[in-house]
C-alpha atoms as a PDB file:
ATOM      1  CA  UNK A   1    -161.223  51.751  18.633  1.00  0.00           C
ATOM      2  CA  UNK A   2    -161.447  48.323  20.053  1.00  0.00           C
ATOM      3  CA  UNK A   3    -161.099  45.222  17.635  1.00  0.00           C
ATOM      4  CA  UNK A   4    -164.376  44.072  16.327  1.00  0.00           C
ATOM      5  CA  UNK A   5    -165.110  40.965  14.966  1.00  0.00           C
ATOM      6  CA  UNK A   6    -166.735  39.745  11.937  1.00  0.00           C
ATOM      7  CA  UNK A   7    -168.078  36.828  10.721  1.00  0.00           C
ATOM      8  CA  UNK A   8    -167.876  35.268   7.312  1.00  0.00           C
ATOM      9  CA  UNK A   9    -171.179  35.045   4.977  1.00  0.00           C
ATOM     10  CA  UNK A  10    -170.917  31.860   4.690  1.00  0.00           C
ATOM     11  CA  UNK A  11    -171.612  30.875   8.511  1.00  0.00           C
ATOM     12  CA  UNK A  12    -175.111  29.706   9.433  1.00  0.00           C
ATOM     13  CA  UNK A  13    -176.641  27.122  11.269  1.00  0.00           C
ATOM     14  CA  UNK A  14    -174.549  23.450  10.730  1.00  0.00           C
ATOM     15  CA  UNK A  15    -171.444  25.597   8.787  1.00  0.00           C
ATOM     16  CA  UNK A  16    -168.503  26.653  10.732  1.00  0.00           C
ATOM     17  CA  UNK A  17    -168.199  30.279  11.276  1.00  0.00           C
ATOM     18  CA  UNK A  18    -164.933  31.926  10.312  1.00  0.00           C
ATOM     19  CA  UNK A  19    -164.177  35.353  13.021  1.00  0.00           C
ATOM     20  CA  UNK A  20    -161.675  38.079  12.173  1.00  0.00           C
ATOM     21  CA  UNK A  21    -160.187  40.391  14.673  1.00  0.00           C
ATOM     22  CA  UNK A  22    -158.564  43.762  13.259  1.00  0.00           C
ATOM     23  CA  UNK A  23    -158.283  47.191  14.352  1.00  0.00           C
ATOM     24  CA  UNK A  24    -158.748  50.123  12.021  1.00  0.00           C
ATOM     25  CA  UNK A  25    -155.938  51.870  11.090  1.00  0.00           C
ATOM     26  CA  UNK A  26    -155.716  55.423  12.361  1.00  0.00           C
ATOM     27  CA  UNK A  27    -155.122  57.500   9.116  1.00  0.00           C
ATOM     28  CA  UNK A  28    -154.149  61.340   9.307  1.00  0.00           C
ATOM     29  CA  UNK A  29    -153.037  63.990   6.736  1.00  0.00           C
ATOM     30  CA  UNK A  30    -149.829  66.428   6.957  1.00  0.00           C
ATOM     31  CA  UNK A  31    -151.090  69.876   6.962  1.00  0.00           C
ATOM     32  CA  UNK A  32    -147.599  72.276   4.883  1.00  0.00           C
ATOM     33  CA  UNK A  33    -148.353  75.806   5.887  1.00  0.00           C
ATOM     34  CA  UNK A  34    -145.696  78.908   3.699  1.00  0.00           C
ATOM     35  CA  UNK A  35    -146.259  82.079   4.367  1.00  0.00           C
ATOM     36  CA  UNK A  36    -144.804  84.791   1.786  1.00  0.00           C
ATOM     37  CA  UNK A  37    -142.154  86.871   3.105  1.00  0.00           C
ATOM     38  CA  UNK A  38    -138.882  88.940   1.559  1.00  0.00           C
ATOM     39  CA  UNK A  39    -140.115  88.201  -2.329  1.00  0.00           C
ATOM     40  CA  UNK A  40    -140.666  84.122  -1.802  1.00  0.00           C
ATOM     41  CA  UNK A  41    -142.389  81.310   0.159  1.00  0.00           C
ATOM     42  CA  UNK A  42    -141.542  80.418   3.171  1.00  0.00           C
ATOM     43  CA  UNK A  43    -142.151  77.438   4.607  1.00  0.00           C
ATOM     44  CA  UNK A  44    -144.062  77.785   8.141  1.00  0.00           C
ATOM     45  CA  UNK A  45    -144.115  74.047   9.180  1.00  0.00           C
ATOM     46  CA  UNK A  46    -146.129  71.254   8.699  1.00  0.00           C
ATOM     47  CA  UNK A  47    -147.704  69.077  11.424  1.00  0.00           C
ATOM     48  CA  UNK A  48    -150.026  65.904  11.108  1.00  0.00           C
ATOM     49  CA  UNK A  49    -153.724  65.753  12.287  1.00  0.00           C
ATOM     50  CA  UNK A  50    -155.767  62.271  12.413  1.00  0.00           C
ATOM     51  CA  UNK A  51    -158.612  61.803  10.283  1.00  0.00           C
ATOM     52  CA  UNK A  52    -162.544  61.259  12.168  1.00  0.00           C
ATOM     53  CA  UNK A  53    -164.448  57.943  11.517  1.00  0.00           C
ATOM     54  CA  UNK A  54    -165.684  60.088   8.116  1.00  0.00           C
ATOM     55  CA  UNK A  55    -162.574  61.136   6.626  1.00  0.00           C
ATOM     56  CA  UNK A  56    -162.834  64.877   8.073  1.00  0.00           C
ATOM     57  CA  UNK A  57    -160.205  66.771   9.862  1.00  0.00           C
ATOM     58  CA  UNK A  58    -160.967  70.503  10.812  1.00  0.00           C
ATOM     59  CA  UNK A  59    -158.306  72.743  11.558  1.00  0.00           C
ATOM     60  CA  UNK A  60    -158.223  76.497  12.438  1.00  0.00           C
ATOM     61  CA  UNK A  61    -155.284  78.664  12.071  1.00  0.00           C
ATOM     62  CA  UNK A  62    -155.267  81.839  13.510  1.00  0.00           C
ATOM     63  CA  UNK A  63    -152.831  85.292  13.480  1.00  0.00           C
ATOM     64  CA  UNK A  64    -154.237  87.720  16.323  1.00  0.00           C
ATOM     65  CA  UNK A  65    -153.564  90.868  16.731  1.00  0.00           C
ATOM     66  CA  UNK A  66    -151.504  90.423  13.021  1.00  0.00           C
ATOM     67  CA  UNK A  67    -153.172  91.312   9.757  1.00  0.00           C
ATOM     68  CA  UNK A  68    -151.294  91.491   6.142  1.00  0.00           C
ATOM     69  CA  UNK A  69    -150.085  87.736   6.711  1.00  0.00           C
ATOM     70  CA  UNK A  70    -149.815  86.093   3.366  1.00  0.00           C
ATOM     71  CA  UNK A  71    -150.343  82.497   3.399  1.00  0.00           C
ATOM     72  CA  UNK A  72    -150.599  79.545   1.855  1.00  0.00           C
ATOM     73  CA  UNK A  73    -151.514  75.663   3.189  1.00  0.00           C
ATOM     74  CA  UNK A  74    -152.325  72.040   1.235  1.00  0.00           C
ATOM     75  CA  UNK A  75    -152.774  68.585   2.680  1.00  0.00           C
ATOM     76  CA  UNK A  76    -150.650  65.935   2.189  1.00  0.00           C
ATOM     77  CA  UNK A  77    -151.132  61.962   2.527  1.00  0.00           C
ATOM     78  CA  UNK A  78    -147.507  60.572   2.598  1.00  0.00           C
ATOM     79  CA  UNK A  79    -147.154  56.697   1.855  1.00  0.00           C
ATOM     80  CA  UNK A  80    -145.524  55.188   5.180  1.00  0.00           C
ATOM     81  CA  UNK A  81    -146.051  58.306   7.395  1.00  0.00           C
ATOM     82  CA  UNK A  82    -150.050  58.949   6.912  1.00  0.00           C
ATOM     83  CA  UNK A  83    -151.207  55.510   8.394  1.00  0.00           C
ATOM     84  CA  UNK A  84    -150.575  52.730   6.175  1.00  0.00           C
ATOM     85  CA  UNK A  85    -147.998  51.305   3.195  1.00  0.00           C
ATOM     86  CA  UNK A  86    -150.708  50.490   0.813  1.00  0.00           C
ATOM     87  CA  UNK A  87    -151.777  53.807  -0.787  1.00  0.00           C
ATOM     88  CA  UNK A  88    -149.274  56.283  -2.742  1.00  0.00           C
ATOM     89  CA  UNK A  89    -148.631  59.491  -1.621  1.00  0.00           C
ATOM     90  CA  UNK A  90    -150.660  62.528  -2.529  1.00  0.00           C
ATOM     91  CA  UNK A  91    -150.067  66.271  -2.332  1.00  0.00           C
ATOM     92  CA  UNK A  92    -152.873  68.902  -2.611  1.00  0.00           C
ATOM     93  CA  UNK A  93    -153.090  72.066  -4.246  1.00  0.00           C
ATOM     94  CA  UNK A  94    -152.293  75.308  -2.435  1.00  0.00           C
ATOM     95  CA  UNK A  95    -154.951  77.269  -1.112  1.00  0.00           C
ATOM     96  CA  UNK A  96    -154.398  80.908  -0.462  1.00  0.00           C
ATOM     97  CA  UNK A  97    -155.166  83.091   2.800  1.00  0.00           C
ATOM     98  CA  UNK A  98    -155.066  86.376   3.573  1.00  0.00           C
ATOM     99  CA  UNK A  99    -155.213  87.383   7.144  1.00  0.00           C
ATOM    100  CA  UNK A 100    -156.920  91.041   7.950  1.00  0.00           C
ATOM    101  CA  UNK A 101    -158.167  93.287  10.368  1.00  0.00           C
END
């Protein structure tokens, strides 16, 4: 996204206008996939995905041709590695899948 520029509310005609330029950080959340395998979880890898403009991020994971696949996947926003330094890091819950026929 290019800069944009804003003004401050206090220009107007006769008062001096104050412009900012900034560019919006681009944020994104670690996706942690485990899968359960010989009695424990696994870990599967985890891989980061970029936020839209409205704080959505769609992903699809898929298995074909494999069914009986126990998983399990949360989103993480990691201070320093998510975007920005300002906000602490934050680990979901797990949410369970089951892959079938």
């Amino acid at each position: 996204m290019p800069p944009r520029a804003c003004r401050s509310p206090s220009s107007g005609p006769g008062r001096a206008a104050a412009e900012l330029s900034f560019r919006l950080q681009r944020l994104r959340w670690r996706l942690d996939v485990q899968v359960f395998a010989n009695g424990s979880w696994q870990d599967a890898g985890s891989q980061f995905f970029a936020v839209s403009s409205t704080g959505r991020c769609a992903v699809v994971l898929q298995a074909p041709g494999r069914a009986g696949i126990q998983a399990r996947v949360r989103t993480d926003y990691l201070y320093g590695q998510s975007g920005d330094t300002v906000n602490a890091s934050v680990y979901g819950s797990w949410t369970y899948v089951y892959f079938s026929n």
